[in-house]
Protein backbone atom coordinates (compact mmCIF):
# COMPACT_ATOMS: atom_id res chain seq x y z
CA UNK A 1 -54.71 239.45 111.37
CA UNK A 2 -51.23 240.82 111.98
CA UNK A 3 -49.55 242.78 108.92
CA UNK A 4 -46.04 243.27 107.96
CA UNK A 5 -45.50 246.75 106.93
CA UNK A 6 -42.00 245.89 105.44
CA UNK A 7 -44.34 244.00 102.96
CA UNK A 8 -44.85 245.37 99.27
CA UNK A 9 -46.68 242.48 98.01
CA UNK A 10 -47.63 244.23 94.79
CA UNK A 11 -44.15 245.65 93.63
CA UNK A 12 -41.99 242.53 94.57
CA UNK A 13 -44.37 240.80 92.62
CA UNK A 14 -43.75 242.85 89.65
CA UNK A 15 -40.13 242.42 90.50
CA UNK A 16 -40.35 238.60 90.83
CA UNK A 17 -42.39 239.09 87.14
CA UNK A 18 -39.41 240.82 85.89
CA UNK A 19 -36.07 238.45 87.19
CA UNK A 20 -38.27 235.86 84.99
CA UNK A 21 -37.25 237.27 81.78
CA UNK A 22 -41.01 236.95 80.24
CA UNK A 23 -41.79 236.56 76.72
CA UNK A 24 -43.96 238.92 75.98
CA UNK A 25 -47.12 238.60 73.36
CA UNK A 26 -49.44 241.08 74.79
CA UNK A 27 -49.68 244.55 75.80
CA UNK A 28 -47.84 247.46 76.41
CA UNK A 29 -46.20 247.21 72.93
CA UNK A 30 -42.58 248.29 74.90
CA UNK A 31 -42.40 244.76 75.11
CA UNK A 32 -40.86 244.77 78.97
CA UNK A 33 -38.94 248.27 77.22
CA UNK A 34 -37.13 246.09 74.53
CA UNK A 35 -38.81 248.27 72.24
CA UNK A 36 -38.41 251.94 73.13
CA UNK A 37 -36.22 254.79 71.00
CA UNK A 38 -32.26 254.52 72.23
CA UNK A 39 -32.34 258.51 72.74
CA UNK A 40 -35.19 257.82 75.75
CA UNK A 41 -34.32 254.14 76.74
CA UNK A 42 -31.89 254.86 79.30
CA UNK A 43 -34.02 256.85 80.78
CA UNK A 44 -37.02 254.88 80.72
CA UNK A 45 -35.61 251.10 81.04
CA UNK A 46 -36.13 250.48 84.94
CA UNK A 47 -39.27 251.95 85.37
CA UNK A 48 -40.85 249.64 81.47
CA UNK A 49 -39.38 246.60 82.99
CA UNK A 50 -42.12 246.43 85.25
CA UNK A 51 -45.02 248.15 83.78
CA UNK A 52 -47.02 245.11 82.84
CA UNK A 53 -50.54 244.52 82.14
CA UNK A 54 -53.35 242.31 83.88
CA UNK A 55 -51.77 239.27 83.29
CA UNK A 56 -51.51 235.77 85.60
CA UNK A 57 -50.21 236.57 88.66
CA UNK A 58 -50.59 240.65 89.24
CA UNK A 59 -53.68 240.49 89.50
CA UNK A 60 -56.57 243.50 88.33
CA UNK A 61 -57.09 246.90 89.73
CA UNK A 62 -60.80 246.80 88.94
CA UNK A 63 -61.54 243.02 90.63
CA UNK A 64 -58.49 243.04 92.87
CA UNK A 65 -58.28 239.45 94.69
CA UNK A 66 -54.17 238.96 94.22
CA UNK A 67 -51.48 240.92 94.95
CA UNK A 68 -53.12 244.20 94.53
CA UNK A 69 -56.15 243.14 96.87
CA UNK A 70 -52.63 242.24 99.54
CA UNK A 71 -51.45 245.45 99.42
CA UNK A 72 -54.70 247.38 99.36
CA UNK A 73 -55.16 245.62 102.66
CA UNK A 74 -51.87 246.54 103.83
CA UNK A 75 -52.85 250.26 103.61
CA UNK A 76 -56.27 250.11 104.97
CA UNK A 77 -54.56 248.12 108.40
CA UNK A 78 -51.96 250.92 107.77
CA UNK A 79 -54.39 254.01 107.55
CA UNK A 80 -56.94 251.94 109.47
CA UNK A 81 -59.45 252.38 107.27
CA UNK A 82 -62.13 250.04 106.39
CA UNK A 83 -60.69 249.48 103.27
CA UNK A 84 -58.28 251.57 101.20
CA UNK A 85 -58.67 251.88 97.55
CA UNK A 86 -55.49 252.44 95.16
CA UNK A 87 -56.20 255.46 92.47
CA UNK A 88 -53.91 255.67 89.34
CA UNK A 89 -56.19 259.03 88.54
CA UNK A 90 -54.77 261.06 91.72
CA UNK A 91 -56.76 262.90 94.06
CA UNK A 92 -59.24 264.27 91.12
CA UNK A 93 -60.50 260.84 90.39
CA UNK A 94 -61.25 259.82 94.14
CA UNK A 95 -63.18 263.23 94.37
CA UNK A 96 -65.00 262.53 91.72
CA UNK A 97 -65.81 259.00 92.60
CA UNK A 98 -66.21 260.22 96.10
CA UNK A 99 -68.82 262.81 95.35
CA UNK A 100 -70.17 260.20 92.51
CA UNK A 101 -71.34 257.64 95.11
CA UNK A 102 -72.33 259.80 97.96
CA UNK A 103 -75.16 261.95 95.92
CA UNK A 104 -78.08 261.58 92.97
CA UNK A 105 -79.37 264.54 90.81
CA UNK A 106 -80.36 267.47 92.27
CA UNK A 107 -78.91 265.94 95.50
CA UNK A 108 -77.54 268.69 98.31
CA UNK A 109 -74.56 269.35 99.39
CA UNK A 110 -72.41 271.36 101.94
CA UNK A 111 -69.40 272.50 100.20
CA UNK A 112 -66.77 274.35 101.42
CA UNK A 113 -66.49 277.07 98.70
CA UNK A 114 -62.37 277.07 98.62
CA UNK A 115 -61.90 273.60 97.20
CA UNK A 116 -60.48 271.79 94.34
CA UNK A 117 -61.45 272.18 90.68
CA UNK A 118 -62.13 268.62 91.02
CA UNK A 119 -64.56 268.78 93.75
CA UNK A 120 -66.47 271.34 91.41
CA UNK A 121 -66.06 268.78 88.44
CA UNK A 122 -67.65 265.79 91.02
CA UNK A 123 -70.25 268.02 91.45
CA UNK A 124 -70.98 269.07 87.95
CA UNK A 125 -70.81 265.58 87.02
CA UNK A 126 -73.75 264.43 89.36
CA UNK A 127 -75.87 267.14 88.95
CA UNK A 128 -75.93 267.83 92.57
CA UNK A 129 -77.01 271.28 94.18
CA UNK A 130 -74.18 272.58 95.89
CA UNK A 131 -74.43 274.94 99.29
CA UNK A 132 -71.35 276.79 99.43
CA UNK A 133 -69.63 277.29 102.68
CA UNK A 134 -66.96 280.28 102.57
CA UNK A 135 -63.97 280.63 103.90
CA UNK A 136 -62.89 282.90 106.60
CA UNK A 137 -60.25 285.62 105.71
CA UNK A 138 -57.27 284.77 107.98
CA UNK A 139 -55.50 287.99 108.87
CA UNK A 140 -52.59 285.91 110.46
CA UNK A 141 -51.88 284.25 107.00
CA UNK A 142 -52.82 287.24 104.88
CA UNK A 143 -55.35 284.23 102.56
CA UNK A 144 -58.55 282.24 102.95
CA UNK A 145 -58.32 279.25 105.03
CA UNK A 146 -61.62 277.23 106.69
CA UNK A 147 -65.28 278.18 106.98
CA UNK A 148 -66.10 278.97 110.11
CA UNK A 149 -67.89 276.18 112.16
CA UNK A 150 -70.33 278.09 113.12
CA UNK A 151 -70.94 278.87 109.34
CA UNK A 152 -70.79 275.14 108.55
CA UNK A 153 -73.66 274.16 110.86
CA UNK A 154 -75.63 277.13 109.56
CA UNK A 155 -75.72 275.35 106.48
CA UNK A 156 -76.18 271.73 108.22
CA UNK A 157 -79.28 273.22 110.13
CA UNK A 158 -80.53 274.93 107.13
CA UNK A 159 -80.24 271.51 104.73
CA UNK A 160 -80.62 269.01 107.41
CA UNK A 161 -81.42 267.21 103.62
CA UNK A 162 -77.99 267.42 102.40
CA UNK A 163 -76.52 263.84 101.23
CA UNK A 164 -72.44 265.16 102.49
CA UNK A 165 -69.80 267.65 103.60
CA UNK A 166 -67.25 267.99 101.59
CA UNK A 167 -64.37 269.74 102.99
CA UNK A 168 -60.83 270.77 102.41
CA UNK A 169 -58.24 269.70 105.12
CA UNK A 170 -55.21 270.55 105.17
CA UNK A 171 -55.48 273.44 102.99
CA UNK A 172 -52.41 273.92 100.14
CA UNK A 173 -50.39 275.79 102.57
CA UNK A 174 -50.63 272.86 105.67
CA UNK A 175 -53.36 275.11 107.63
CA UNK A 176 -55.69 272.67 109.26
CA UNK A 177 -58.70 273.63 111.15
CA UNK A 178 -61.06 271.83 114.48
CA UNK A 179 -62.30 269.17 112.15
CA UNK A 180 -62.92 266.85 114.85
CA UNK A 181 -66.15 269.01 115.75
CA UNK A 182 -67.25 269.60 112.40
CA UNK A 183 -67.38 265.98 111.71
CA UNK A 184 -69.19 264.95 114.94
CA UNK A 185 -71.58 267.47 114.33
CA UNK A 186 -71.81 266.49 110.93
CA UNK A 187 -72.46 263.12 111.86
CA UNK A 188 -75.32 264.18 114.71
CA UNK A 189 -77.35 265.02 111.47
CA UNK A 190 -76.75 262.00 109.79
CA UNK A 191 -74.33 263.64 107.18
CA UNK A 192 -71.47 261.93 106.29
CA UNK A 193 -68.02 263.53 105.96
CA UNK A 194 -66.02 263.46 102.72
CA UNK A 195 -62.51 265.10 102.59
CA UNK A 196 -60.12 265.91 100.73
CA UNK A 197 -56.46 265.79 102.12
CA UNK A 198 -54.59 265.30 99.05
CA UNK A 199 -51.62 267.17 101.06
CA UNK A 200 -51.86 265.21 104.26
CA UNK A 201 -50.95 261.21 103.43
CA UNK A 202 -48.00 261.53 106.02
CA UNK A 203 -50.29 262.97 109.12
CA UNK A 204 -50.41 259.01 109.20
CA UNK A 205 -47.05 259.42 111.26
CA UNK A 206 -48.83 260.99 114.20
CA UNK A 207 -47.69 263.88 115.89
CA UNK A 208 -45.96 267.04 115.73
CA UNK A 209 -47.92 266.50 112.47
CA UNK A 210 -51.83 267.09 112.48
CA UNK A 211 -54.20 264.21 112.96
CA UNK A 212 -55.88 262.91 110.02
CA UNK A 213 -59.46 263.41 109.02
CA UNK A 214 -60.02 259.48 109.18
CA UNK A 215 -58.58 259.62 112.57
CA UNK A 216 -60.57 262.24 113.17
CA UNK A 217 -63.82 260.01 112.17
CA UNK A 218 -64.43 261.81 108.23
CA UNK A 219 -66.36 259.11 106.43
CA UNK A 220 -64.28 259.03 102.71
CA UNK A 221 -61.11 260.62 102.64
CA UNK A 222 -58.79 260.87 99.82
CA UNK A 223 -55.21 261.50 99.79
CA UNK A 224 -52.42 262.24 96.86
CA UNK A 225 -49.83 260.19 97.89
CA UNK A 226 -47.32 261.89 95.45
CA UNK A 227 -47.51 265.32 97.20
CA UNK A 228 -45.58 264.22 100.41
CA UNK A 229 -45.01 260.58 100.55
CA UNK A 230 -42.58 258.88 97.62
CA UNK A 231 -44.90 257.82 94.98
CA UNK A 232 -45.00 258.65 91.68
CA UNK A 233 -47.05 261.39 90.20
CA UNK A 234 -51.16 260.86 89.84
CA UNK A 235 -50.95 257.83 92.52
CA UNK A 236 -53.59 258.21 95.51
CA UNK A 237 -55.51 256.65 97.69
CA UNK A 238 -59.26 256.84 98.30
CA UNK A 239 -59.61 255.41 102.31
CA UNK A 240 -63.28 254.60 103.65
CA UNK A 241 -64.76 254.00 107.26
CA UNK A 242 -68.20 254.62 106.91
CA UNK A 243 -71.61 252.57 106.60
CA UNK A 244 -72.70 255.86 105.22
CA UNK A 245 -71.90 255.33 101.76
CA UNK A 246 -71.99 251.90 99.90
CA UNK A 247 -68.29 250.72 99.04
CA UNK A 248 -69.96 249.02 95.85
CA UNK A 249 -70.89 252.52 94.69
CA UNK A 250 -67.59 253.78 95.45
CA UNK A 251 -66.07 251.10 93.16
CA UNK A 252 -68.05 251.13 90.55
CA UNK A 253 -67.65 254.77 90.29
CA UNK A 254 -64.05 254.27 90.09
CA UNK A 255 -64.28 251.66 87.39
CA UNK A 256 -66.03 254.29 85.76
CA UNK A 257 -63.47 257.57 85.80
CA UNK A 258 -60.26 255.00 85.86
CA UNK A 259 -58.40 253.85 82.84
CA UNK A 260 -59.56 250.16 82.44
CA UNK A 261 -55.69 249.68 81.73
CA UNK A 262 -54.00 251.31 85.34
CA UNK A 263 -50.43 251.77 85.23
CA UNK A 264 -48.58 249.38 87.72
CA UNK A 265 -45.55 251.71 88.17
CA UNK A 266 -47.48 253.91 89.66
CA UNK A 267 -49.93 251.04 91.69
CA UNK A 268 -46.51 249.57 93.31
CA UNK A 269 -45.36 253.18 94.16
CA UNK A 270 -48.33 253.32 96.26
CA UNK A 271 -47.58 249.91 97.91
CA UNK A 272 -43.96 251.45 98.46
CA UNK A 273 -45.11 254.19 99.95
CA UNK A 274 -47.21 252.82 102.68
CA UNK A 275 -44.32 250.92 103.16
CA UNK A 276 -42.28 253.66 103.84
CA UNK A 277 -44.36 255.87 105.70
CA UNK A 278 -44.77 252.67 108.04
CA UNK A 279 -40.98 251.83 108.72
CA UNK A 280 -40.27 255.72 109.01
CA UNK A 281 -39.07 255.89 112.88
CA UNK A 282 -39.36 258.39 115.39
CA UNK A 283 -35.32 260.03 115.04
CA UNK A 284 -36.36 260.14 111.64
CA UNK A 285 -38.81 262.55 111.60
CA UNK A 286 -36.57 264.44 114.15
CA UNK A 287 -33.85 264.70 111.38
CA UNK A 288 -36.58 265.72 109.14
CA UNK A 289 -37.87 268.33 111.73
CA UNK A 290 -34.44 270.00 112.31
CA UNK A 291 -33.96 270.12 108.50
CA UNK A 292 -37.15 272.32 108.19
CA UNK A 293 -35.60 274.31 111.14
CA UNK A 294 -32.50 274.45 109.40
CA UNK A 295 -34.02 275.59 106.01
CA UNK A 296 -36.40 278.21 107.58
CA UNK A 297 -33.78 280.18 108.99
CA UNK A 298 -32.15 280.28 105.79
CA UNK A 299 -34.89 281.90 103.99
CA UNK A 300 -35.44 283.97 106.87
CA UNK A 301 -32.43 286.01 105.71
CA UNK A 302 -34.00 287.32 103.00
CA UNK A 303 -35.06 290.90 102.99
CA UNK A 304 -37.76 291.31 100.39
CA UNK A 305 -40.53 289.03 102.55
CA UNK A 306 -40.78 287.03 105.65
CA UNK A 307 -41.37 283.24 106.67
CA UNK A 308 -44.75 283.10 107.77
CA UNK A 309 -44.34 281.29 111.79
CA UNK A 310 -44.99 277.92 112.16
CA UNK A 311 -48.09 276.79 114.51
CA UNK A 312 -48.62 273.64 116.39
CA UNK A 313 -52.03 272.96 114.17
CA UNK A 314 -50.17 273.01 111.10
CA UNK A 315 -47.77 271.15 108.84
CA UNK A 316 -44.25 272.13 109.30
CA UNK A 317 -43.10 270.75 106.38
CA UNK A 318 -44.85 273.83 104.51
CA UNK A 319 -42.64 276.79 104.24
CA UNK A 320 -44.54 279.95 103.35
CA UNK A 321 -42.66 283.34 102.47
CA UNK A 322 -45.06 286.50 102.73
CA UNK A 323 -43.50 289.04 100.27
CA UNK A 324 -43.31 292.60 101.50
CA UNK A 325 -45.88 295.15 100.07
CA UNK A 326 -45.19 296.02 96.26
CA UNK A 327 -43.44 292.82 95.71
CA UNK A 328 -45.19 290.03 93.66
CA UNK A 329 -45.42 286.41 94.90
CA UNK A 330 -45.07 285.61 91.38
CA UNK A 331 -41.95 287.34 90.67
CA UNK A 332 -39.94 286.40 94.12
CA UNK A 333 -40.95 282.82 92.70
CA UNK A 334 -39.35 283.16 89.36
CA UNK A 335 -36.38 284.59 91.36
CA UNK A 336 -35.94 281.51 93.17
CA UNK A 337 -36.54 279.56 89.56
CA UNK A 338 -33.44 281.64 87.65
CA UNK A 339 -31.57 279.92 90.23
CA UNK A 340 -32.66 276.44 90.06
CA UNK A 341 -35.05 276.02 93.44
CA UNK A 342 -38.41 275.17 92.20
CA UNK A 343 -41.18 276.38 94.58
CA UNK A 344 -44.46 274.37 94.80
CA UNK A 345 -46.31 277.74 94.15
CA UNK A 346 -46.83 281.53 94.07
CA UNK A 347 -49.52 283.54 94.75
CA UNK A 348 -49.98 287.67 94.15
CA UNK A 349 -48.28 288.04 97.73
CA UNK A 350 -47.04 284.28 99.47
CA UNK A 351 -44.58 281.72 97.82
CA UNK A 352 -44.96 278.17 99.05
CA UNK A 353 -41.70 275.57 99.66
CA UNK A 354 -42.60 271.89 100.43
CA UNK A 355 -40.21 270.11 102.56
CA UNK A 356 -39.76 266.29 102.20
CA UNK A 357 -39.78 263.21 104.24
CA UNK A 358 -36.12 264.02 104.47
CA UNK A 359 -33.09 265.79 105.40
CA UNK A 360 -32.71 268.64 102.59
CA UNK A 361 -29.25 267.84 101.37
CA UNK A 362 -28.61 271.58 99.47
CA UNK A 363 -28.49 273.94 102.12
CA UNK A 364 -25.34 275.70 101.20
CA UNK A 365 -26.84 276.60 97.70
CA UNK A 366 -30.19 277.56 98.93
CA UNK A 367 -28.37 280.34 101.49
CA UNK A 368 -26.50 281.35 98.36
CA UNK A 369 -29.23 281.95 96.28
CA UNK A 370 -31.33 283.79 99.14
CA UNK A 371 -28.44 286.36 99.18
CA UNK A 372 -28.21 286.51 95.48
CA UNK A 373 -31.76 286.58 94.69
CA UNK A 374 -32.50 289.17 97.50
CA UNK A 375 -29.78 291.67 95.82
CA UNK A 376 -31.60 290.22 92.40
CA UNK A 377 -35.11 292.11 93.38
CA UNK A 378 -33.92 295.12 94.51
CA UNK A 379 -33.86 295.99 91.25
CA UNK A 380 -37.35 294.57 90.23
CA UNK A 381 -40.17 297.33 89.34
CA UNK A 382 -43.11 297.14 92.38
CA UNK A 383 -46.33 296.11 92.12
CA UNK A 384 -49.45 297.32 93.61
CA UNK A 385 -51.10 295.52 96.47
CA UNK A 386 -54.27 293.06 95.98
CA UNK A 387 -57.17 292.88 97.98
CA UNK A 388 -59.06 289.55 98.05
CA UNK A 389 -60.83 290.45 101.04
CA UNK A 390 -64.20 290.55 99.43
CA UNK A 391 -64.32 287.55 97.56
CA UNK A 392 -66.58 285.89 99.32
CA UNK A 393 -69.40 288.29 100.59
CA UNK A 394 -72.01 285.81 101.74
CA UNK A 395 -70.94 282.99 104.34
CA UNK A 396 -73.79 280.48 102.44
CA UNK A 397 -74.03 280.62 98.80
CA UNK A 398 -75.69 278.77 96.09
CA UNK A 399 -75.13 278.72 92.45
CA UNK A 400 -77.14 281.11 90.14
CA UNK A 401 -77.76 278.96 87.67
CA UNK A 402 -78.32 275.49 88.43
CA UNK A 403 -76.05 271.87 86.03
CA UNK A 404 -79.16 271.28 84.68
CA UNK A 405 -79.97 274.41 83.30
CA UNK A 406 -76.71 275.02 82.00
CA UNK A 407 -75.94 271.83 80.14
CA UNK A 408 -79.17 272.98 78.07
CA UNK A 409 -77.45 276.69 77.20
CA UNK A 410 -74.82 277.15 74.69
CA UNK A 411 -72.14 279.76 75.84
CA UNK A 412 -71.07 282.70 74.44
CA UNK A 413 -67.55 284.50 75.08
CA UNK A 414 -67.36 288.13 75.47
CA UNK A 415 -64.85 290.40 76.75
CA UNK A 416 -63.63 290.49 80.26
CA UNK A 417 -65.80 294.19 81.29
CA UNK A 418 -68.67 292.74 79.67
CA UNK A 419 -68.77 289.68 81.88
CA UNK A 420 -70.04 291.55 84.92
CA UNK A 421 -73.33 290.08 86.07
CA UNK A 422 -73.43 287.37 83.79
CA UNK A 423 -73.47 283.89 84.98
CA UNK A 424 -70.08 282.27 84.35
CA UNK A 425 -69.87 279.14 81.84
CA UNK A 426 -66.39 278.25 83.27
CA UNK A 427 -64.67 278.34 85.87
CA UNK A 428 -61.90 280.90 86.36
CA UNK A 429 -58.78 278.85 87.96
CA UNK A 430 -55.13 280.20 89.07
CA UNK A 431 -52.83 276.78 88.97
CA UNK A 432 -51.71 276.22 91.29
CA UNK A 433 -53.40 275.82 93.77
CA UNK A 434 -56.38 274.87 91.58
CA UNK A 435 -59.08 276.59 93.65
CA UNK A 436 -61.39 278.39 91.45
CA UNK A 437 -61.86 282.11 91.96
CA UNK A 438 -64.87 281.92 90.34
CA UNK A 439 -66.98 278.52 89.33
CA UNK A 440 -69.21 278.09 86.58
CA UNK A 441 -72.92 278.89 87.19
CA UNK A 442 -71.59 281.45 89.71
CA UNK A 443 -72.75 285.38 88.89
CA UNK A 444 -69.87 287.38 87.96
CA UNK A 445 -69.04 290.01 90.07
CA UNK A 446 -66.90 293.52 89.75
CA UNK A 447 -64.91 292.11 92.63
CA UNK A 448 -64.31 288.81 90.08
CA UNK A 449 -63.01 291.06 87.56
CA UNK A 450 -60.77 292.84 89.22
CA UNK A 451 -59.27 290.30 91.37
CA UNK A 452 -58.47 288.05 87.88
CA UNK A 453 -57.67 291.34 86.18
CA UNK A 454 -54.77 292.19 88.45
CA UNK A 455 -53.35 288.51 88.70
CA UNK A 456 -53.16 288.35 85.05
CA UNK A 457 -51.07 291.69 85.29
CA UNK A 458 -48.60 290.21 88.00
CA UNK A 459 -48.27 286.78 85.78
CA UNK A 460 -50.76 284.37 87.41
CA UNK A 461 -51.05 281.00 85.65
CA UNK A 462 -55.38 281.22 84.93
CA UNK A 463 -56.91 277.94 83.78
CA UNK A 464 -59.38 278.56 81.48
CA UNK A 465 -59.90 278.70 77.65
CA UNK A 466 -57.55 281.24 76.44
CA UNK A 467 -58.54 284.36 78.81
CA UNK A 468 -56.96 286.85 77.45
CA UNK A 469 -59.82 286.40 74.49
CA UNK A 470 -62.91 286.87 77.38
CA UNK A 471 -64.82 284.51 79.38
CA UNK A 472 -67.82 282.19 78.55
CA UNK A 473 -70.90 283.49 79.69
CA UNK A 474 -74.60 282.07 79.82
CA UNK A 475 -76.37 285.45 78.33
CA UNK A 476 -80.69 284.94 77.94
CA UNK A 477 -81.93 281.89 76.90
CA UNK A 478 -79.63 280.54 74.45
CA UNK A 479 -80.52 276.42 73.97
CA UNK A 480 -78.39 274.36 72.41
């Protein structure tokens, strides 16, 4: 069958739905926005006019065989997939449902240790047994990146058992890694490949961008298309091409962690999207290349770090600034902030820009505010350097305490000192990025403390019950 890409059978529905004027005696009570507060409505209007319900017409997320089944299809030809899946939960529910329909209880599998909070959730949630895979210390970025591949089929020879691979590509910062060899030898063992590349929707548009994991033959791949394409916030899409995993599993799951109620807005964003990414020509991206040029050497010019170099393996349109040595990440970040440029994140020595699928139109203010801010933290007090180079000691890891075990032990809190060699009850997360520095069931380590201890000092946003109070611990016994 031959698609039309310029298609968005989904939102011109809604938009059809809308020029109708409909009468509305069902849900959302917004009535089509008629009734909204006046001090939001202008705000609001365009976007309530279409968010409708499951009504005649615009078909259902859950039993799609309308216009959202159309432009499902659409994205699957698109990604070419087997069939494409539209989430409404972002990237956290299709790693959940992912991990959901790929494993049982007490299940294996190969994880790379520096992923997602959501990954660890999809595992918590299925009570599988997770073999951590850790990442390799990349002196050229000054961060974790990948595993190694030879550490990745240590584990697949080890648990030749394991039900999946879950893996992290591209990382936060656009590093990719040989996943082409990982998968096939992966898939020599009869281990499917399940990824997540919520930052790589647009390495649909082939290169100088990196190839995607489904290209590359990954089994269930999910992808935020918010993060670089121009959706709306929490809209992604789950893509399979596998026999490895049952596609009724996958929706069920997804029935499951979904709202039965998905929001359309953000369902037709995804359709537009596709749509978009499709009709994007070559001396587009060009323009969108030279733009990243453009703003790199602006930043350049600042004196108090330095713009990491760009590589061909990697995504260009990431931006990262390595602060000099008694600077903060954190504080060159807030910098920026005071002068109205939002960075995606900060870490205790790297700040992260994200270019767009377009020409940045604010160049003149940006080189500006790089003078101004540089002049700005000369002035700042310094702060010492941190070493996460020991954060990951073993290269295959397992948790100390197993889901099953814990969900029958109440926690405790205690102070931060007294934590050390207690098994964690909670997960220890700096957001952004979201990867947990230390994961519940996971021993608690000196190295743990110290690392959190000194990013709470420098102003590191931790996710986790109120920290500054202690962290949950499993101590003895303990049942609930």
């Amino acid at each position: 069958m031959e698609y039309d890409y310029t298609e968005t059978p989904l939102y011109t529905k809604l938009v059809t739905f809308k020029n109708n004027k409909p009468i509305s005696f069902h849900v959302p009570g917004h009535k089509h926005g008629s009734l909204f507060p006046p001090y939001a409505k202008d705000v609001y209007a365009d976007v309530l006019s279409i968010d409708a319900t499951e009504l005649t017409g615009l078909d259902d997320l859950h039993a799609p065989d309308g216009v959202i089944h159309q432009a499902e299809l659409l994205a699957a030809d698109y990604f070419k997939s087997d069939y494409t899946f539209f989430l409404v939960g972002g990237s956290t529910a299709g790693n959940l449902a992912m991990i959901l329909s790929s494993c049982s209880l007490g299940d294996k599998l190969i994880v790379q240790r520096n992923c997602h909070k959501s990954v660890m959730n999809g595992l918590e949630l299925s009570g599988a047994r997770p073999i951590f895979v850790a990442p390799e210390y990349d002196e050229t970025v000054d961060r974790y990146t990948a595993p190694k591949i030879e550490s990745i089929k240590q584990a697949i020879d080890s648990h030749p058992d394991a039900k999946g691979l879950v893996l992290t590509y591209p990382d936060y910062f656009g590093k990719t890694f040989d996943m082409k060899t990982i998968i096939d030898y992966a898939h020599q063992h009869g281990i499917p490949v399940l990824v997540d590349e919520a930052h790589g929707v647009h390495f649909s548009l082939g290169a100088p961008f990196p190839p995607s994991s489904l290209e590359l033959g990954a089994d269930l791949v999910v992808q935020s298309a918010h993060k670089m394409a121009p959706s709306m916030t929490m809209s992604s899409y789950l893509h399979m091409r596998t026999n490895a995993v049952s596609t009724h599993r996958v929706r069920h799951f997804l029935q499951i962690i979904q709202s039965s109620s998905p929001s359309y807005p953000l369902m037709a964003s995804l359709d537009i999207a596709r749509s978009f990414l499709a009709r994007l020509k070559r001396e587009g991206v060009e323009g969108i290349l030279e733009s990243v040029r453009q703003v790199r050497s602006i930043l350049t010019a600042g004196n108090l770090w330095s713009v990491l170099p760009e590589t061909e393996k990697d995504d260009p349109l990431k931006i990262t600034l390595q602060v000099q040595a008694g600077m903060s990440g954190f504080t060159v970040a807030k910098a920026f902030e005071k002068n109205r440029i939002y960075p995606e994140l900060a870490t205790h020595n790297q700040v992260l820009f994200v270019h767009g699928l377009a020409a940045f139109q604010e160049k003149d203010q940006l080189n500006v505010s790089v003078k101004r801010i540089s002049e700005q933290l000369k002035m700042m007090d310094k702060h010492a350097t941190i070493d996460i180079g020991k954060l990951f000691p073993r290269p295959i890891d397992e948790l100390s305490m197993d889901y099953q075990q814990m969900n029958k032990r109440k926690a405790i809190r205690v102070s931060v000192e007294k934590a050390i060699g207690e098994v964690a009850a909670d997960s220890i997360i700096p957001y952004p990025p979201g990867v947990p520095i230390l994961i519940k069931g996971e021993r608690i380590t000196v190295d743990h403390i110290v690392l959190l201890t000194e990013l709470m000092e420098q102003g590191a946003n931790i996710q986790t019950d109120d920290i500054a109070k202690g962290i949950y611990i499993y101590k003895g016994d303990n049942p609930l």
